[in-house]
N, C-alpha and C. Protein backbone atom coordinates (compact mmCIF):
# COMPACT_ATOMS: atom_id res chain seq x y z
N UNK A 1 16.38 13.48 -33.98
CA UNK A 1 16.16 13.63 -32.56
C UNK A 1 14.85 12.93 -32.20
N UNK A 2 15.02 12.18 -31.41
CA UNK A 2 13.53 11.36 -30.51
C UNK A 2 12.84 11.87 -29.74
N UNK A 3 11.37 11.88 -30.19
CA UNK A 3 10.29 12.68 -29.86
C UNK A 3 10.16 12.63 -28.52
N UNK A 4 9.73 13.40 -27.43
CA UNK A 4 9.26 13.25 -26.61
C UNK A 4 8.39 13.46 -25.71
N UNK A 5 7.52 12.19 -25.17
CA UNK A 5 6.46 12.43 -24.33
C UNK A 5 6.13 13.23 -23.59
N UNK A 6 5.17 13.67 -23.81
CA UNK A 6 4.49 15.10 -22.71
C UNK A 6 3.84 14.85 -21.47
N UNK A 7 3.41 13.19 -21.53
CA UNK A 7 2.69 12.92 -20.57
C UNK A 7 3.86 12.36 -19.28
N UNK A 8 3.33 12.59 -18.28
CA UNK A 8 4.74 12.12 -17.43
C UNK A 8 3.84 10.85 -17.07
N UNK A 9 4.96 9.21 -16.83
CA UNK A 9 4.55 8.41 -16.45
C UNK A 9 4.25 7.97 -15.06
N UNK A 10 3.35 7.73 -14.97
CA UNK A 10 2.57 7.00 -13.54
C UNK A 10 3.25 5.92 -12.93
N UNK A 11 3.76 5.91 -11.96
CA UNK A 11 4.08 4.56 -11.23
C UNK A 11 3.46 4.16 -10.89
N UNK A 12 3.37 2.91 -10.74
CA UNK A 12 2.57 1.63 -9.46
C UNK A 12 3.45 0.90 -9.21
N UNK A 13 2.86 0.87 -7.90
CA UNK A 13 4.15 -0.17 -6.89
C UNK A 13 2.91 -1.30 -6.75
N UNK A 14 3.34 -2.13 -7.38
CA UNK A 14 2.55 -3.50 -7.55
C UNK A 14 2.99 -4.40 -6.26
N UNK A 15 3.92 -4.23 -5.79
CA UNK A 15 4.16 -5.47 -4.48
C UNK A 15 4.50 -4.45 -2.83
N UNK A 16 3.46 -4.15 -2.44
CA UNK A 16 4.00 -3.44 -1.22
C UNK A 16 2.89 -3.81 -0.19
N UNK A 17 3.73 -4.62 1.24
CA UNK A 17 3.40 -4.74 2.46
C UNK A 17 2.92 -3.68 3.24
N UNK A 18 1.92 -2.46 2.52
CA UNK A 18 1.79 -1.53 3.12
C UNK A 18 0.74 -1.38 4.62
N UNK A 19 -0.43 -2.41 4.91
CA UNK A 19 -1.03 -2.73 5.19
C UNK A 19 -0.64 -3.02 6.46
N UNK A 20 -1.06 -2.62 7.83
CA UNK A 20 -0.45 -2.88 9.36
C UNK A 20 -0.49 -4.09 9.83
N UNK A 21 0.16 -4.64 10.18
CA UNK A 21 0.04 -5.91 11.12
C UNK A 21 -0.46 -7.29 10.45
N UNK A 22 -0.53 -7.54 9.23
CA UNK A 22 -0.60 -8.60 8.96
C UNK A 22 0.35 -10.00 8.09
N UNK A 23 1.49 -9.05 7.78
CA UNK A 23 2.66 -9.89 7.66
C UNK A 23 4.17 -8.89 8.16
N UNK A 24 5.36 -9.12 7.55
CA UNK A 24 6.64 -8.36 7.56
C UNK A 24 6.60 -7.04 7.35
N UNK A 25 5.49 -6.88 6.75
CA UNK A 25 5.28 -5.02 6.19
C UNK A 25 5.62 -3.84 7.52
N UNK A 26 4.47 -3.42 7.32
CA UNK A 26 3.74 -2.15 7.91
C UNK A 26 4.05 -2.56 9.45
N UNK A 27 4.07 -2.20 10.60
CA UNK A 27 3.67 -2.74 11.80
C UNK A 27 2.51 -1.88 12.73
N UNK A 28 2.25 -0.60 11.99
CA UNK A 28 1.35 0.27 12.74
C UNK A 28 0.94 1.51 11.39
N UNK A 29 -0.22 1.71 11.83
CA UNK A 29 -0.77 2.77 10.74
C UNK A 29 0.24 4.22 10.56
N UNK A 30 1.10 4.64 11.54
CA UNK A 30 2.01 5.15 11.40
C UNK A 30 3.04 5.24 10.34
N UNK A 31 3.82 3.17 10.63
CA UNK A 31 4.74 3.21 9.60
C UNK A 31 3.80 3.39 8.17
N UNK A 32 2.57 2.47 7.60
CA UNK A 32 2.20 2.68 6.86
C UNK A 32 1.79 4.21 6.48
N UNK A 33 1.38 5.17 7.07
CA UNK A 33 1.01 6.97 6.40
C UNK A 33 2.96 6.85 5.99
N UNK A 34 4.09 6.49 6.86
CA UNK A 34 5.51 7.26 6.25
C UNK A 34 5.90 6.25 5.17
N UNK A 35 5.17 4.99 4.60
CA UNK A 35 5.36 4.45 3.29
C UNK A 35 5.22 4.75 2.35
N UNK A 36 3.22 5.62 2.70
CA UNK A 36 2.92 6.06 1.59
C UNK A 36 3.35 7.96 1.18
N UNK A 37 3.56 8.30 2.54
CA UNK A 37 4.63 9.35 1.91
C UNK A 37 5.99 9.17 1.25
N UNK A 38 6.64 8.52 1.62
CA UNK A 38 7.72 8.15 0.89
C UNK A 38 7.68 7.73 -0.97
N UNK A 39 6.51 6.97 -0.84
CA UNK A 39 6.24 6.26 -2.12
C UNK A 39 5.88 7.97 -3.04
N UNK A 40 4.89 8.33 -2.27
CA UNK A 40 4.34 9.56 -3.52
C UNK A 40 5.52 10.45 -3.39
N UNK A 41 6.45 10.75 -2.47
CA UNK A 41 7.72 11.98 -2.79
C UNK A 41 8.74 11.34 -4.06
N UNK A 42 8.46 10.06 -4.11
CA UNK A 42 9.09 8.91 -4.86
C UNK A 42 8.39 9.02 -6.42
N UNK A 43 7.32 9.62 -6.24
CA UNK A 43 6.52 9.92 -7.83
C UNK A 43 5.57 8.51 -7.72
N UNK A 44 5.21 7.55 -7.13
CA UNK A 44 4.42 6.42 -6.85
C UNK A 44 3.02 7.23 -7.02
N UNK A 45 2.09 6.49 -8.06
CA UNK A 45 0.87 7.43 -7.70
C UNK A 45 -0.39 6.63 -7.59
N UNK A 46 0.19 5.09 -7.27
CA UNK A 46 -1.01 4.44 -6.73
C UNK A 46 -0.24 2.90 -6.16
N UNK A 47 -0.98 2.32 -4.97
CA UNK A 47 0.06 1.51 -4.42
C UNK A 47 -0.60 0.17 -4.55
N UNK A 48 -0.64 -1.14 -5.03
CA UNK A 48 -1.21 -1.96 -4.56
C UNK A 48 -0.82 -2.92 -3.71
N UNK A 49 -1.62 -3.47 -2.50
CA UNK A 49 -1.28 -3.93 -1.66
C UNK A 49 -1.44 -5.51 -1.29
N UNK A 50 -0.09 -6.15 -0.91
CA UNK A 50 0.23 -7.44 -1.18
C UNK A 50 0.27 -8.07 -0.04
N UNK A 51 -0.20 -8.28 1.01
CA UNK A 51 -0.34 -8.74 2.10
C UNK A 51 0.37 -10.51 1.94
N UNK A 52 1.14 -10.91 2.53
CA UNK A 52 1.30 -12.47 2.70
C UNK A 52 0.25 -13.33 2.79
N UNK A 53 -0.45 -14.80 2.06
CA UNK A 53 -1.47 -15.07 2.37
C UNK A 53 -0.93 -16.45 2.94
N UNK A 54 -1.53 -17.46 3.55
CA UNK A 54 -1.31 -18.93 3.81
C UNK A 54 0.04 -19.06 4.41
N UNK A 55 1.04 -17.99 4.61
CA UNK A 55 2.19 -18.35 5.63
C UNK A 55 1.48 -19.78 7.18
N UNK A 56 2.44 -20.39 7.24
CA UNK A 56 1.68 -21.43 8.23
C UNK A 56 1.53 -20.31 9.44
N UNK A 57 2.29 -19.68 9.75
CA UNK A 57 1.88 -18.95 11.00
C UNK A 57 0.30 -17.63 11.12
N UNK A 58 0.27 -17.62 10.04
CA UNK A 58 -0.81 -16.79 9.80
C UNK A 58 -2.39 -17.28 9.68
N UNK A 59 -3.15 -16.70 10.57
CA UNK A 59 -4.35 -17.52 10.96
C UNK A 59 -5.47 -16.79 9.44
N UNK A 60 -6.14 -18.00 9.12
CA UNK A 60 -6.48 -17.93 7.88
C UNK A 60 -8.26 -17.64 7.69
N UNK A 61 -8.79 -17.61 8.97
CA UNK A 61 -10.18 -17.66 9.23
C UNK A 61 -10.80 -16.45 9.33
N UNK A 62 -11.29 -15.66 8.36
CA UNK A 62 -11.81 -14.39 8.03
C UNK A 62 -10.63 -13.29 7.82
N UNK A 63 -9.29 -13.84 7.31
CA UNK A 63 -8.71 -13.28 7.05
C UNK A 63 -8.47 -12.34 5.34
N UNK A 64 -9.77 -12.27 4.61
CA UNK A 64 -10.05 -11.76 3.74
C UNK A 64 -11.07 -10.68 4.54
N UNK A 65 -11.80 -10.45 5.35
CA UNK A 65 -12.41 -9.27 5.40
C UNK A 65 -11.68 -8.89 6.46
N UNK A 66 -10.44 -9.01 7.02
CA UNK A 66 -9.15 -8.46 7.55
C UNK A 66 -8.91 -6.94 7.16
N UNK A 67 -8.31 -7.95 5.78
CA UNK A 67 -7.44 -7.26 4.42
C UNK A 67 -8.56 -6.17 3.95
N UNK A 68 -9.78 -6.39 3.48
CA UNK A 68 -10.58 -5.52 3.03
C UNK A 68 -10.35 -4.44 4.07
N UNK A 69 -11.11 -4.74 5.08
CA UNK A 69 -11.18 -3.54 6.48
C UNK A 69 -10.06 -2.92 6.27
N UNK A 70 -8.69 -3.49 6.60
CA UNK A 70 -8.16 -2.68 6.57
C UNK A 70 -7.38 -1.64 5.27
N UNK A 71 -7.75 -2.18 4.19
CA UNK A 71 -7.98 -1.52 3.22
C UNK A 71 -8.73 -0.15 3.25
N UNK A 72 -10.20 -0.48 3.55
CA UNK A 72 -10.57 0.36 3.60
C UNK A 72 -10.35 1.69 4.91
N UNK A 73 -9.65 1.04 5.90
CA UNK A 73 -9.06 1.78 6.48
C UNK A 73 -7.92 2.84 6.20
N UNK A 74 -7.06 2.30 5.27
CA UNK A 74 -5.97 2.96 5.12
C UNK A 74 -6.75 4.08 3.86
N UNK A 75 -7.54 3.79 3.02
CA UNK A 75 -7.63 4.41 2.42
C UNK A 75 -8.61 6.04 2.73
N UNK A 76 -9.13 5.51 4.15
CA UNK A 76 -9.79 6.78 4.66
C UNK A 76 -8.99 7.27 5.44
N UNK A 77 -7.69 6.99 5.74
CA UNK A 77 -6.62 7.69 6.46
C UNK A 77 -5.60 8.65 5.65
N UNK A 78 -5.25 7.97 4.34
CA UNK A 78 -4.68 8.25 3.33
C UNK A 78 -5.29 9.77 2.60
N UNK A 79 -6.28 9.72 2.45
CA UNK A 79 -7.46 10.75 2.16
C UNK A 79 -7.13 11.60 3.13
N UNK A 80 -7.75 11.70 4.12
CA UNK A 80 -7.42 12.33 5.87
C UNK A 80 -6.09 13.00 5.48
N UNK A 81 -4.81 12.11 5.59
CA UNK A 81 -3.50 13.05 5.28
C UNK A 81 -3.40 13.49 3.96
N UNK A 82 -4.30 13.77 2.99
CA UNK A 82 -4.34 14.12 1.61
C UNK A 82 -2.86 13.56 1.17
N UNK A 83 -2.43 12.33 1.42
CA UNK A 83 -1.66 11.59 0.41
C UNK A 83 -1.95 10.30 -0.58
């Protein structure tokens, strides 16, 4: 019989548009809080976030402290809804 692990495994969702308004993803901090509920009822227990970069339609000029900000946004919201 094959042993088995005690530790339960961790997901990461390595490719998720969770992030509002800056590509196909998220469209409001809304949908993003019901992603990341979904993801953790899903057993997800950390998300990283993949934003589209250089699409031609996407304006490219301080669009790295965008992404940060709103990083750090979601993650003091995320906290806030203890998810």
């Amino acid at each position: 019989m094959a042993q088995q692990n005690s530790r339960a495994a961790a997901i990461v969702d390595i490719h998720a548009h969770i992030l509002p308004g800056l590509d196909d993803g998220s469209y409001d901090w809304e949908m993003t809080v019901e992603m990341a509920q979904m993801a953790a009822r899903s057993g997800v227990a950390a998300i990283v976030a993949t934003p589209h970069c250089g699409l031609p339609e996407q304006e490219m000029e301080g669009r790295a402290e965008r992404i940060h900000s709103k990083v750090r946004d979601m993650r003091a919201l995320l906290t806030q809804q203890q998810i």
